[in-house]
Protein backbone atom coordinates (compact mmCIF):
# COMPACT_ATOMS: atom_id res chain seq x y z
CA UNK A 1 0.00 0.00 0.00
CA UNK A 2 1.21 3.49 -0.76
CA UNK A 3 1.92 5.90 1.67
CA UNK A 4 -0.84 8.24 0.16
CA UNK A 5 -3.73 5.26 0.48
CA UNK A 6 -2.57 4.81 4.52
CA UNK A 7 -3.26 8.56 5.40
CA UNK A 8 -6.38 8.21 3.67
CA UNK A 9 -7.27 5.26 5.42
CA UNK A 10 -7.10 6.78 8.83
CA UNK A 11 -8.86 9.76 7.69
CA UNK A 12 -11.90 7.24 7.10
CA UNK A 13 -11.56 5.79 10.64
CA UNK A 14 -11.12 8.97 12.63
CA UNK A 15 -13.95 10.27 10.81
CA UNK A 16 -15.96 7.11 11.59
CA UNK A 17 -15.13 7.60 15.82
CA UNK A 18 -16.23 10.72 15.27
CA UNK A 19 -19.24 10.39 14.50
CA UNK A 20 -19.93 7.47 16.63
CA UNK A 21 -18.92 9.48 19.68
CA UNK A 22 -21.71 12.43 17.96
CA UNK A 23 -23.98 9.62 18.12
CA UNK A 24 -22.85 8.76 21.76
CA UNK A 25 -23.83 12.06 22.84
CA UNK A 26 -27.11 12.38 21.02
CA UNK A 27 -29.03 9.87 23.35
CA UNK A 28 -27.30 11.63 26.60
CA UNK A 29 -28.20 15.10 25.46
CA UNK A 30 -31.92 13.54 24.83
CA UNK A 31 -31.88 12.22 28.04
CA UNK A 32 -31.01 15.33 29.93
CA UNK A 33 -33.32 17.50 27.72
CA UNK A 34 -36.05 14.69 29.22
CA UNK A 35 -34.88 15.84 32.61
CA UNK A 36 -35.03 19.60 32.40
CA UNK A 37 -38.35 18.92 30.66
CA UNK A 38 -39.60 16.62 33.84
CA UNK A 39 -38.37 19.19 36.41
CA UNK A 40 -39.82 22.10 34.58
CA UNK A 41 -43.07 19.95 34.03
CA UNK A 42 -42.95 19.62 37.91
CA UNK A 43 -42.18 23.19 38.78
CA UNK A 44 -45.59 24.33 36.75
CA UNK A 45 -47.99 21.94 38.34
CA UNK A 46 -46.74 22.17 42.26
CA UNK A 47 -49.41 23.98 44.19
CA UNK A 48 -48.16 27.07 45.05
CA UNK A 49 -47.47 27.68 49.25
CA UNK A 50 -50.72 28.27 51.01
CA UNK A 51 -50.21 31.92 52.56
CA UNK A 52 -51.31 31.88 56.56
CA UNK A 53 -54.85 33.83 56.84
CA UNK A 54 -56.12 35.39 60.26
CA UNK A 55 -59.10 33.28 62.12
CA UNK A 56 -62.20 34.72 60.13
CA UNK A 57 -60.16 36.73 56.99
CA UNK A 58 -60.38 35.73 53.63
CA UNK A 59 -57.91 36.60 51.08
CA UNK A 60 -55.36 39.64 51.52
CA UNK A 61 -58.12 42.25 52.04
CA UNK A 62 -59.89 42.59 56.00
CA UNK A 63 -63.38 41.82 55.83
CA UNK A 64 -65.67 43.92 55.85
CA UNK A 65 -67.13 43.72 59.31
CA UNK A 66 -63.78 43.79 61.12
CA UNK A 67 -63.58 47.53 59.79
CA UNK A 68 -67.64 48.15 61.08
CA UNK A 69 -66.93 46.40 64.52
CA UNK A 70 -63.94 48.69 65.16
CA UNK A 71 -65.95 52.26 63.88
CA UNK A 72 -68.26 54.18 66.15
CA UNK A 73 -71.48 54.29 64.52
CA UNK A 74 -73.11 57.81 64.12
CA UNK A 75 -75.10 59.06 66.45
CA UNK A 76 -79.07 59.00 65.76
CA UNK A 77 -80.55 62.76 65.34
CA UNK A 78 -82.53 64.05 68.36
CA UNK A 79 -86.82 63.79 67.83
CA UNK A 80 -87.54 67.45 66.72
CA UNK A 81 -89.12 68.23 69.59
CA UNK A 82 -85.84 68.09 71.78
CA UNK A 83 -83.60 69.50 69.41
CA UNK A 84 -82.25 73.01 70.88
CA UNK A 85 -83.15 76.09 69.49
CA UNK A 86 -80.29 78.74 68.10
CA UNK A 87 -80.27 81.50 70.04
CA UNK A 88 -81.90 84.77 68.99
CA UNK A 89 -84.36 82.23 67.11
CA UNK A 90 -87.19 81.98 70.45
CA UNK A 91 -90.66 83.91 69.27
CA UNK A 92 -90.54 87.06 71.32
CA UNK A 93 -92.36 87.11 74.53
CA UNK A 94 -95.19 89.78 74.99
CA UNK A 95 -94.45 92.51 77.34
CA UNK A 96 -96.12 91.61 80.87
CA UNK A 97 -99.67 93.38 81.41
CA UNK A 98 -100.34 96.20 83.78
CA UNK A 99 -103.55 97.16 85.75
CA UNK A 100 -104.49 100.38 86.99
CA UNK A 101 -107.56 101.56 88.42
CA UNK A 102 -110.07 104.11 87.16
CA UNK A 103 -111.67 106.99 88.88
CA UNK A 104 -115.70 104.85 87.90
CA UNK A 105 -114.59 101.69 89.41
CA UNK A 106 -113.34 100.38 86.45
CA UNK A 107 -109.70 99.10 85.33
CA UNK A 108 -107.30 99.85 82.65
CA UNK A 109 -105.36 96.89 80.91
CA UNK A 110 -102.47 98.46 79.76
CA UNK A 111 -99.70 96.65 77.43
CA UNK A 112 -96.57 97.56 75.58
CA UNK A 113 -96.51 96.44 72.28
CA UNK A 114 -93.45 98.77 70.93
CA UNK A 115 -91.42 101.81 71.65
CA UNK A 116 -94.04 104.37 72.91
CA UNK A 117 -96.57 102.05 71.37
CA UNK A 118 -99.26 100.90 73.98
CA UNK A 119 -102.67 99.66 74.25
CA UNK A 120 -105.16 99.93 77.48
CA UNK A 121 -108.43 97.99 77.63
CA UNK A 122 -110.93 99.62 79.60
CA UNK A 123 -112.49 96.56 81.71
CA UNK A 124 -115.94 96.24 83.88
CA UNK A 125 -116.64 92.89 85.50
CA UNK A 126 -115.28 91.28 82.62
CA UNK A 127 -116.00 93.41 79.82
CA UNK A 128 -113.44 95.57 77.84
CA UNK A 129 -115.96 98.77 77.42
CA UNK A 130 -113.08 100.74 75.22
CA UNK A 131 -109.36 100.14 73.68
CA UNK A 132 -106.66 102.75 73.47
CA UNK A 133 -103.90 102.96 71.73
CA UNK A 134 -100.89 105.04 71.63
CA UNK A 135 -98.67 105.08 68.58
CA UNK A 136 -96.50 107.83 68.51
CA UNK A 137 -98.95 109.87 69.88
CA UNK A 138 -101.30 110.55 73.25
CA UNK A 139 -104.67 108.65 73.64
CA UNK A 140 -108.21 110.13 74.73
CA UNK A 141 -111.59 109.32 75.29
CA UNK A 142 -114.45 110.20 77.01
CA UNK A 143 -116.33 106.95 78.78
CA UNK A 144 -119.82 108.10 79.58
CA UNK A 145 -118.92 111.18 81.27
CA UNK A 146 -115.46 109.66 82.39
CA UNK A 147 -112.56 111.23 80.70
CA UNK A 148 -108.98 108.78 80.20
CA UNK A 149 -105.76 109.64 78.60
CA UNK A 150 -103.26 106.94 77.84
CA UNK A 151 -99.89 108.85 77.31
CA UNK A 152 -96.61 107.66 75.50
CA UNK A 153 -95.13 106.06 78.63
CA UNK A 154 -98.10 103.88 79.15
CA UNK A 155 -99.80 105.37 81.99
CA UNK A 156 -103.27 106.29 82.30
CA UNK A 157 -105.37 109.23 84.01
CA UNK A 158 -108.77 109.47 84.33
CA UNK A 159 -111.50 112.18 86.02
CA UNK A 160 -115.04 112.75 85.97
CA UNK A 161 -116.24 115.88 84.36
CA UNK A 162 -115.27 119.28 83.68
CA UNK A 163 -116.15 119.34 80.17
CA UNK A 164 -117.04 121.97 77.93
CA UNK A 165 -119.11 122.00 74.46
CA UNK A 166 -117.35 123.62 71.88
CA UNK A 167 -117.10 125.53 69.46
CA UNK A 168 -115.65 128.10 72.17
CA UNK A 169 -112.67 129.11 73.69
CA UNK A 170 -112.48 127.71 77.15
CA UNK A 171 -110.45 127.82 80.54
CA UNK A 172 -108.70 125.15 81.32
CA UNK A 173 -106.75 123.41 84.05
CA UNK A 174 -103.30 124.55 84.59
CA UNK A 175 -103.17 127.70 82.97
CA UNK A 176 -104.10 126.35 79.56
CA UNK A 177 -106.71 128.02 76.97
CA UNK A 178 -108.42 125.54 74.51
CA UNK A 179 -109.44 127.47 71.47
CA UNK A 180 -112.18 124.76 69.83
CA UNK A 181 -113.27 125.03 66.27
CA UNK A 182 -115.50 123.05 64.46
CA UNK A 183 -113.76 122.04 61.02
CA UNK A 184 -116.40 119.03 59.55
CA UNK A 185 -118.94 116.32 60.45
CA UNK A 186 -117.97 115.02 63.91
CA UNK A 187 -114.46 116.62 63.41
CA UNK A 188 -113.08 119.49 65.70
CA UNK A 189 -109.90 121.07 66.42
CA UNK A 190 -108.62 122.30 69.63
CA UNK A 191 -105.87 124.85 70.07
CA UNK A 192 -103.72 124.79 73.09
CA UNK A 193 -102.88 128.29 73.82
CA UNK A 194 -100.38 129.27 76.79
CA UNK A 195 -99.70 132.18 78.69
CA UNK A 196 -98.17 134.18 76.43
CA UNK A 197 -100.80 133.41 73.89
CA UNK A 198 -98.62 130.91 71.36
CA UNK A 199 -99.96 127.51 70.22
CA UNK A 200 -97.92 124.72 71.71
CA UNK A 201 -100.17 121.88 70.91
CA UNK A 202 -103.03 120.93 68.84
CA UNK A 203 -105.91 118.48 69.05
CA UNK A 204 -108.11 117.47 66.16
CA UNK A 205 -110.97 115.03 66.20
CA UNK A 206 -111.99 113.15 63.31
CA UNK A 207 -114.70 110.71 64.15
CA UNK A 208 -112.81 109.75 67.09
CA UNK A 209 -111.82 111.01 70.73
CA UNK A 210 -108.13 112.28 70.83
CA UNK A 211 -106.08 113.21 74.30
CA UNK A 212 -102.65 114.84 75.31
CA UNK A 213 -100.47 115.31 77.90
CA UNK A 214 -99.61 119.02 78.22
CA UNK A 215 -97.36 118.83 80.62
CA UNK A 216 -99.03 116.78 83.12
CA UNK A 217 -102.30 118.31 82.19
CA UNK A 218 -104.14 116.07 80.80
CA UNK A 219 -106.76 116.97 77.98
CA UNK A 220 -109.44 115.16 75.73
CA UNK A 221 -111.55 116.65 73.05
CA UNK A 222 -114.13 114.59 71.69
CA UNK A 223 -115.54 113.93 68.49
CA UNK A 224 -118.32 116.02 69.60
CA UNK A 225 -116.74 118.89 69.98
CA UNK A 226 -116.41 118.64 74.09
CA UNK A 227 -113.34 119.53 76.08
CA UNK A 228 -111.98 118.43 79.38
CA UNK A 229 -108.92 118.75 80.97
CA UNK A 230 -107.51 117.49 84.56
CA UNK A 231 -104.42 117.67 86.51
């Protein structure tokens, strides 16, 4: 044999080991691709660890009514009736009544109702015979003969007689002059005239009985015309 054919010739052989040893590994490299393939196959399937959960809790998330049992529930709103009322909000009371007595027997009611705003019923066993009112201004009347003035600080006077039918000019207590026109159907004015012969006040009757208080003289002219004046 040549020396060429020999070289060739192990060529061949080494050639032939290796690809018996290739076919050597093949089976060991499918055998340990089985066994990645059986741990990994393992690995998916294994339950997963059971995480602890409190007595009573389910899942991550408290329940519900662990939350409630720990709050303070609202309190429940008062009935209506025992709710308390803002202040400033109370209805305003009336002002208390007082009584005084009249020169017939009878008695005055009197009431404030406002800033120099007052009424007076005139009252007989029961009866209220007459109302007054003041309202920014004196009160008069004349009560069967009885003559009452209710004046801006809510007290009344009262007398029996002394009148005088006007028209006229007439004497009167405390220095006073009434000067007493008649102006229309049961409408008259009275002028107040002092001392020195000036006006100072002025009383005028329209279908009604008017009073003053001339410095505690007190007057009424009626809506007839008659004056009266006491002190």
């Amino acid at each position: 044999m040549s020396p060429l054919t020999t070289r060739r010739a192990t060529t061949v052989r080494s050639l032939a080991g290796t690809v018996l040893a290739a076919a050597l590994f093949v089976p060991a490299a499918t055998a340990c691709s089985s066994t990645s393939d059986a741990h990994g196959t393992t690995a998916a399937t294994a339950p997963a660890a059971a995480t602890p959960t409190a007595p009573g809790a389910q899942g991550t998330a408290a329940p519900a009514t662990v939350t409630d049992a720990h709050s303070t529930p609202a309190p429940a709103a008062p009935p209506a009736s025992s709710r308390p009322t803002a202040p400033g909000t109370k209805a305003k009371s009336k002002s208390p009544v007082h009584t005084q007595s009249l020169v017939d027997g009878s008695t005055a009611e009197v009431q404030e109702v406002g800033a120099e705003h007052y009424i007076a019923k005139i009252v007989h066993n029961g009866d209220v015979l007459a109302t007054l009112e003041t309202n920014g201004s004196d009160a008069g009347l004349d009560a069967n003969d009885m003559f009452v003035v209710l004046s801006l600080d809510g007290q009344v006077h009262s007398w029996m007689g002394g009148g005088n039918q006007g028209p006229g000019t007439f004497k009167l207590a405390g220095g006073w002059t009434a000067k007493v026109t008649k102006i229309g159907d049961l409408r008259y004015r009275a002028q107040i005239i002092g001392n020195d012969n000036s006006v100072d006040a002025t009383l005028e009757s329209n279908q009604h009985d008017v009073g003053l208080d001339a410095n505690a003289v007190y007057i009424v002219l009626t809506a007839g015309g008659e004056i009266s004046a006491h002190m």
